[in-house]
PDB file of N, CA and C in Angstrom:
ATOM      1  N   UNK A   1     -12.859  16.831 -32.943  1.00  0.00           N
ATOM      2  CA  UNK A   1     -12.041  17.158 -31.800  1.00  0.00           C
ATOM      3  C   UNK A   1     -11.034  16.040 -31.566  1.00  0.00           C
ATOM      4  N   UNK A   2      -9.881  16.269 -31.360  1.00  0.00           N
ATOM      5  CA  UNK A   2      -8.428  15.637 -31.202  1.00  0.00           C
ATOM      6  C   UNK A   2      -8.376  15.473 -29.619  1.00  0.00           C
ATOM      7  N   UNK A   3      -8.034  13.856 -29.480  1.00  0.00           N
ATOM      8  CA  UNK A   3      -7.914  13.933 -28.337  1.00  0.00           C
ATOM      9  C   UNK A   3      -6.231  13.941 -28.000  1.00  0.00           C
ATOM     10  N   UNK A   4      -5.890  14.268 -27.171  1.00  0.00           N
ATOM     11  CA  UNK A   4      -4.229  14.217 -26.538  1.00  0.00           C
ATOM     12  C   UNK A   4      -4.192  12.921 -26.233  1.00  0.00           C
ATOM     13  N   UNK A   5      -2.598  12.072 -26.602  1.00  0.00           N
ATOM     14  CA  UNK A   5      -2.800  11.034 -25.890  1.00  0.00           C
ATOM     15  C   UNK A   5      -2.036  11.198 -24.409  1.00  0.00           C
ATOM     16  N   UNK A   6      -2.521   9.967 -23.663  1.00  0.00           N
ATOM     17  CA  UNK A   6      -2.567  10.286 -22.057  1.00  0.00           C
ATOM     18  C   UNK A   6      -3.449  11.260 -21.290  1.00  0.00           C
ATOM     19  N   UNK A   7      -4.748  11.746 -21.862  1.00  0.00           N
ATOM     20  CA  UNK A   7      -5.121  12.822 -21.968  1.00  0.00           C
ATOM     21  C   UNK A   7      -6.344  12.083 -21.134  1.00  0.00           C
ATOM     22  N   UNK A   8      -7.192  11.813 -19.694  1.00  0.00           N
ATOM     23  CA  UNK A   8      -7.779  11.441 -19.922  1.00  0.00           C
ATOM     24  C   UNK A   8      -9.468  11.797 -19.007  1.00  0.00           C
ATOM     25  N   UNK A   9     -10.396  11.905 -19.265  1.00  0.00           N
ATOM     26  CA  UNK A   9     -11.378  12.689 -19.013  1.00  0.00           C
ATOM     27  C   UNK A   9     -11.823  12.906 -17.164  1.00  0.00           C
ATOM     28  N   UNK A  10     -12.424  13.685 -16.599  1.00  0.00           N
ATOM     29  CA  UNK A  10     -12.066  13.715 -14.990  1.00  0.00           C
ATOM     30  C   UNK A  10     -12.512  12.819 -14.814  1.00  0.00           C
ATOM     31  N   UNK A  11     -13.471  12.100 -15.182  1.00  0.00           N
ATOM     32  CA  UNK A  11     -14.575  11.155 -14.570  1.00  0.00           C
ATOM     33  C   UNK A  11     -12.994   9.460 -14.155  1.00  0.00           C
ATOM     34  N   UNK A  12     -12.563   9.504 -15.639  1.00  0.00           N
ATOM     35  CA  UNK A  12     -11.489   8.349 -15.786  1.00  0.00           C
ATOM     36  C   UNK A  12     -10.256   8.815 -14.350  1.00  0.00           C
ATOM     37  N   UNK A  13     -10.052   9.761 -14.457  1.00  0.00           N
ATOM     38  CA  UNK A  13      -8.753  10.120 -13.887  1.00  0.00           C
ATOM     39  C   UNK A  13      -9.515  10.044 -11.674  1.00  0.00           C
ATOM     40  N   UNK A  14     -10.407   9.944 -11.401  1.00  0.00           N
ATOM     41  CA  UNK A  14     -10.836  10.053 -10.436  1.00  0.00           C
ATOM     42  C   UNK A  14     -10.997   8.879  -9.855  1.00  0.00           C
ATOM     43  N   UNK A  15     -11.724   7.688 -10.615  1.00  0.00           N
ATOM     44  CA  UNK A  15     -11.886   6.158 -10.634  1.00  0.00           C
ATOM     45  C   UNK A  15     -10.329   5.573 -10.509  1.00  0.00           C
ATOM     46  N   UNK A  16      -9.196   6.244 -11.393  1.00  0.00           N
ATOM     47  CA  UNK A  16      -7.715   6.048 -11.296  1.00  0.00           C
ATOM     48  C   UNK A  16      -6.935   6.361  -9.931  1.00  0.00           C
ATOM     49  N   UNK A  17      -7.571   7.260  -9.422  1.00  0.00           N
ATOM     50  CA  UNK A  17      -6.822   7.790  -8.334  1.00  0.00           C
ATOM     51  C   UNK A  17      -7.287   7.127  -7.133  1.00  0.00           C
ATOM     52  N   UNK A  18      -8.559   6.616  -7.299  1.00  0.00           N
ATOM     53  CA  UNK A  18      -9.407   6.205  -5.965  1.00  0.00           C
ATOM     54  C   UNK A  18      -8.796   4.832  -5.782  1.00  0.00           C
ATOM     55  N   UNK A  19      -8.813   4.286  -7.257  1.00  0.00           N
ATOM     56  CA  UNK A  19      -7.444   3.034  -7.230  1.00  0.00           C
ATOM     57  C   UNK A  19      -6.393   2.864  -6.626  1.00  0.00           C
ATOM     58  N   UNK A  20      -5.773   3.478  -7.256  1.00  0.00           N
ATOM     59  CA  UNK A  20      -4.038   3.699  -6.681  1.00  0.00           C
ATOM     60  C   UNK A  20      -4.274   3.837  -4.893  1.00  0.00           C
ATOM     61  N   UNK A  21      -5.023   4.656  -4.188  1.00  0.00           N
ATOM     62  CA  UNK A  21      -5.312   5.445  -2.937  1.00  0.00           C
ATOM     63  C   UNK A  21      -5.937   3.884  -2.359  1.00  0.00           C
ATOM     64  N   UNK A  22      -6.580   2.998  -2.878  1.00  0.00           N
ATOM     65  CA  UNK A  22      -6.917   1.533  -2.103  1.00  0.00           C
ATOM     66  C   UNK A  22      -5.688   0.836  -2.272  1.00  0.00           C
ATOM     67  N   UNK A  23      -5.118   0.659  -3.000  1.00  0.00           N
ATOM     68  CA  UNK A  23      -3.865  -0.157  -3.373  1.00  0.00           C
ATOM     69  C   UNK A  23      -2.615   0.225  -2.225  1.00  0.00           C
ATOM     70  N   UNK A  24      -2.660   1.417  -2.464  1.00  0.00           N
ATOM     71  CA  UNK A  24      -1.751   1.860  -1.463  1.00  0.00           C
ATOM     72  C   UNK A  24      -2.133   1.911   0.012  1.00  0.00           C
ATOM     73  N   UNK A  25      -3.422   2.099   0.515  1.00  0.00           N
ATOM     74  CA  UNK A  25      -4.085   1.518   1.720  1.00  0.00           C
ATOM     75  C   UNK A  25      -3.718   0.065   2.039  1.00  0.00           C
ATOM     76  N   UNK A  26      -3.934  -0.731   1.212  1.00  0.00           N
ATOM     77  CA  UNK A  26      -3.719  -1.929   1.491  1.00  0.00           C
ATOM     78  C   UNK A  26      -2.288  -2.223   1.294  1.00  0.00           C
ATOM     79  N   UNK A  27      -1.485  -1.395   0.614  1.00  0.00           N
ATOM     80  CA  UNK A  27      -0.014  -2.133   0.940  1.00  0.00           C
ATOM     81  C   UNK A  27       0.835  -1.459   2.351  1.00  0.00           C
ATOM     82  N   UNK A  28       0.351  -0.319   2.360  1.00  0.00           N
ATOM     83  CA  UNK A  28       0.440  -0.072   3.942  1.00  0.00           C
ATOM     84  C   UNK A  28       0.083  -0.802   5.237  1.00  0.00           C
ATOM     85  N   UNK A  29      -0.975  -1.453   5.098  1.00  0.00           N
ATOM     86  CA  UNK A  29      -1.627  -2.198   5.750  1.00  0.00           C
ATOM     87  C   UNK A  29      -0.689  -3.670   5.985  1.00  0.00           C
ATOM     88  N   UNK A  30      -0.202  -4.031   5.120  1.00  0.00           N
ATOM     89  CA  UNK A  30       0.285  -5.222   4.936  1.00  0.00           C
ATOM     90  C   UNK A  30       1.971  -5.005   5.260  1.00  0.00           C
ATOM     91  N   UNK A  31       2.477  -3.716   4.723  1.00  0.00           N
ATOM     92  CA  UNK A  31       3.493  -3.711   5.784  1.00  0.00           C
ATOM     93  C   UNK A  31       3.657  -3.189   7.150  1.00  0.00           C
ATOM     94  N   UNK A  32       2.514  -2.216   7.643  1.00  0.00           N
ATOM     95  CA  UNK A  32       2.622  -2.044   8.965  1.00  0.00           C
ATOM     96  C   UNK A  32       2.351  -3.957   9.360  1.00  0.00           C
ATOM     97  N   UNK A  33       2.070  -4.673   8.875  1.00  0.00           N
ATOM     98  CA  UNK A  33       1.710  -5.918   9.905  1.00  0.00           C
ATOM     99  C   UNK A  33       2.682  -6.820   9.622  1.00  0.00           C
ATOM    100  N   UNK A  34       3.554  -6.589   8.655  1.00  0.00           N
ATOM    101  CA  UNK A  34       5.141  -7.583   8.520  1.00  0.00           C
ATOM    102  C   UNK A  34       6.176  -6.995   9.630  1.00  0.00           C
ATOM    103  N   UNK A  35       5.679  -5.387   9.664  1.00  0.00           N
ATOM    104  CA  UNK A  35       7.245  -4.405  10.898  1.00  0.00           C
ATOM    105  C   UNK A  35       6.353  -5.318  12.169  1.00  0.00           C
ATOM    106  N   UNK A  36       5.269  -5.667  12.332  1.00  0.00           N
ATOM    107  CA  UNK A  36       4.729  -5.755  13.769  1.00  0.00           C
ATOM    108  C   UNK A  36       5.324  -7.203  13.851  1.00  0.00           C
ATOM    109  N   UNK A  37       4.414  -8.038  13.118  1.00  0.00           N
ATOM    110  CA  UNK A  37       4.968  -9.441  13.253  1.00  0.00           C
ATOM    111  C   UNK A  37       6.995  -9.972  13.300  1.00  0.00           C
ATOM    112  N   UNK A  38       7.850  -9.184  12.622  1.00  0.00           N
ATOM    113  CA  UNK A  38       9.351  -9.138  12.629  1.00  0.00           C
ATOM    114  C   UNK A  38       9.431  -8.541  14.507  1.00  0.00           C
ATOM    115  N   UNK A  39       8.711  -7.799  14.779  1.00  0.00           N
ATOM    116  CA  UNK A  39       8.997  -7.156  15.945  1.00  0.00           C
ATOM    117  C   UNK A  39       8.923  -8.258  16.793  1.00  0.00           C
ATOM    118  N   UNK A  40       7.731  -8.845  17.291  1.00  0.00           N
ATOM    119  CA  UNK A  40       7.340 -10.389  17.762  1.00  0.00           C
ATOM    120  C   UNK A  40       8.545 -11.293  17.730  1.00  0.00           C
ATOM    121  N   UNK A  41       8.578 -11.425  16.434  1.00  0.00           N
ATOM    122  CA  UNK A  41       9.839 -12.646  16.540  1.00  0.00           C
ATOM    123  C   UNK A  41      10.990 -12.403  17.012  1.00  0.00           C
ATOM    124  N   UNK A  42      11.241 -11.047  16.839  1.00  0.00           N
ATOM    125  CA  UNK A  42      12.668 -10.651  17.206  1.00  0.00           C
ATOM    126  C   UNK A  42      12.516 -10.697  19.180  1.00  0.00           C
ATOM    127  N   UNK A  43      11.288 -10.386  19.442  1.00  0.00           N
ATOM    128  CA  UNK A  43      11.396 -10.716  20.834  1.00  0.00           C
ATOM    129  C   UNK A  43      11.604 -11.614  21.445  1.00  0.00           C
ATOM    130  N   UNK A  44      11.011 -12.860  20.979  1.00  0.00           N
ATOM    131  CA  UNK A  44      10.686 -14.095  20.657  1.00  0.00           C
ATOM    132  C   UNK A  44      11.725 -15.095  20.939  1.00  0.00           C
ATOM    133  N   UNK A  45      12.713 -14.359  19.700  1.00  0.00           N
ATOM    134  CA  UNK A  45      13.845 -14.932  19.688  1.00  0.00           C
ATOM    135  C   UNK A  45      14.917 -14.124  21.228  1.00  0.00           C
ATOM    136  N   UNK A  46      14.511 -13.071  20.782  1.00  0.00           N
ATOM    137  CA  UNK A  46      15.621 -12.757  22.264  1.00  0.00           C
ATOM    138  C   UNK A  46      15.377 -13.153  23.460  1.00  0.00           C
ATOM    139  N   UNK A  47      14.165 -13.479  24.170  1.00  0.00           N
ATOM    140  CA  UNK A  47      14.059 -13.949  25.082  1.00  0.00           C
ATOM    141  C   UNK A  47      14.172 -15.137  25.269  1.00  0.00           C
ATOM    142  N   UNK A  48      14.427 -16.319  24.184  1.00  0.00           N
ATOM    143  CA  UNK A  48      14.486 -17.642  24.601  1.00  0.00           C
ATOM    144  C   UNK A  48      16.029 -17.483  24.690  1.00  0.00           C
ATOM    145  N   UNK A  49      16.737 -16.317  24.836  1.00  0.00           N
ATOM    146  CA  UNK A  49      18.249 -16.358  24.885  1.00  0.00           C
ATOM    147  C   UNK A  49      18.311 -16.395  26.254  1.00  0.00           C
ATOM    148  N   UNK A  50      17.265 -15.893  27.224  1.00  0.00           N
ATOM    149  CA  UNK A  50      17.404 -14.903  28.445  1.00  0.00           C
ATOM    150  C   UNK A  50      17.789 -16.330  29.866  1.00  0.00           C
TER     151      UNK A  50
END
């Protein structure tokens, strides 16, 4: 039996996806908390204008 390449069995392709789906959890994570922290400073900064 011939395998296809890129071809790859459910068990592989599930462990792959559960990957990508943490990776991307965590880079979400890390930019919802750069928009929060920019938000802060930008206040930060505007009010020591006031």
């Amino acid at each position: 039996m011939t395998k296809i390449v890129g071809e790859e069995p459910q068990a592989e392709a599930e462990i792959i996806r559960k990957r990508q789906r943490s990776r991307a959890r965590i880079t979400a994570w890390l930019l919802g908390a750069f928009v929060i922290l920019m938000f802060f400073i930008t206040i930060a900064k505007t009010a020591q204008n006031w």
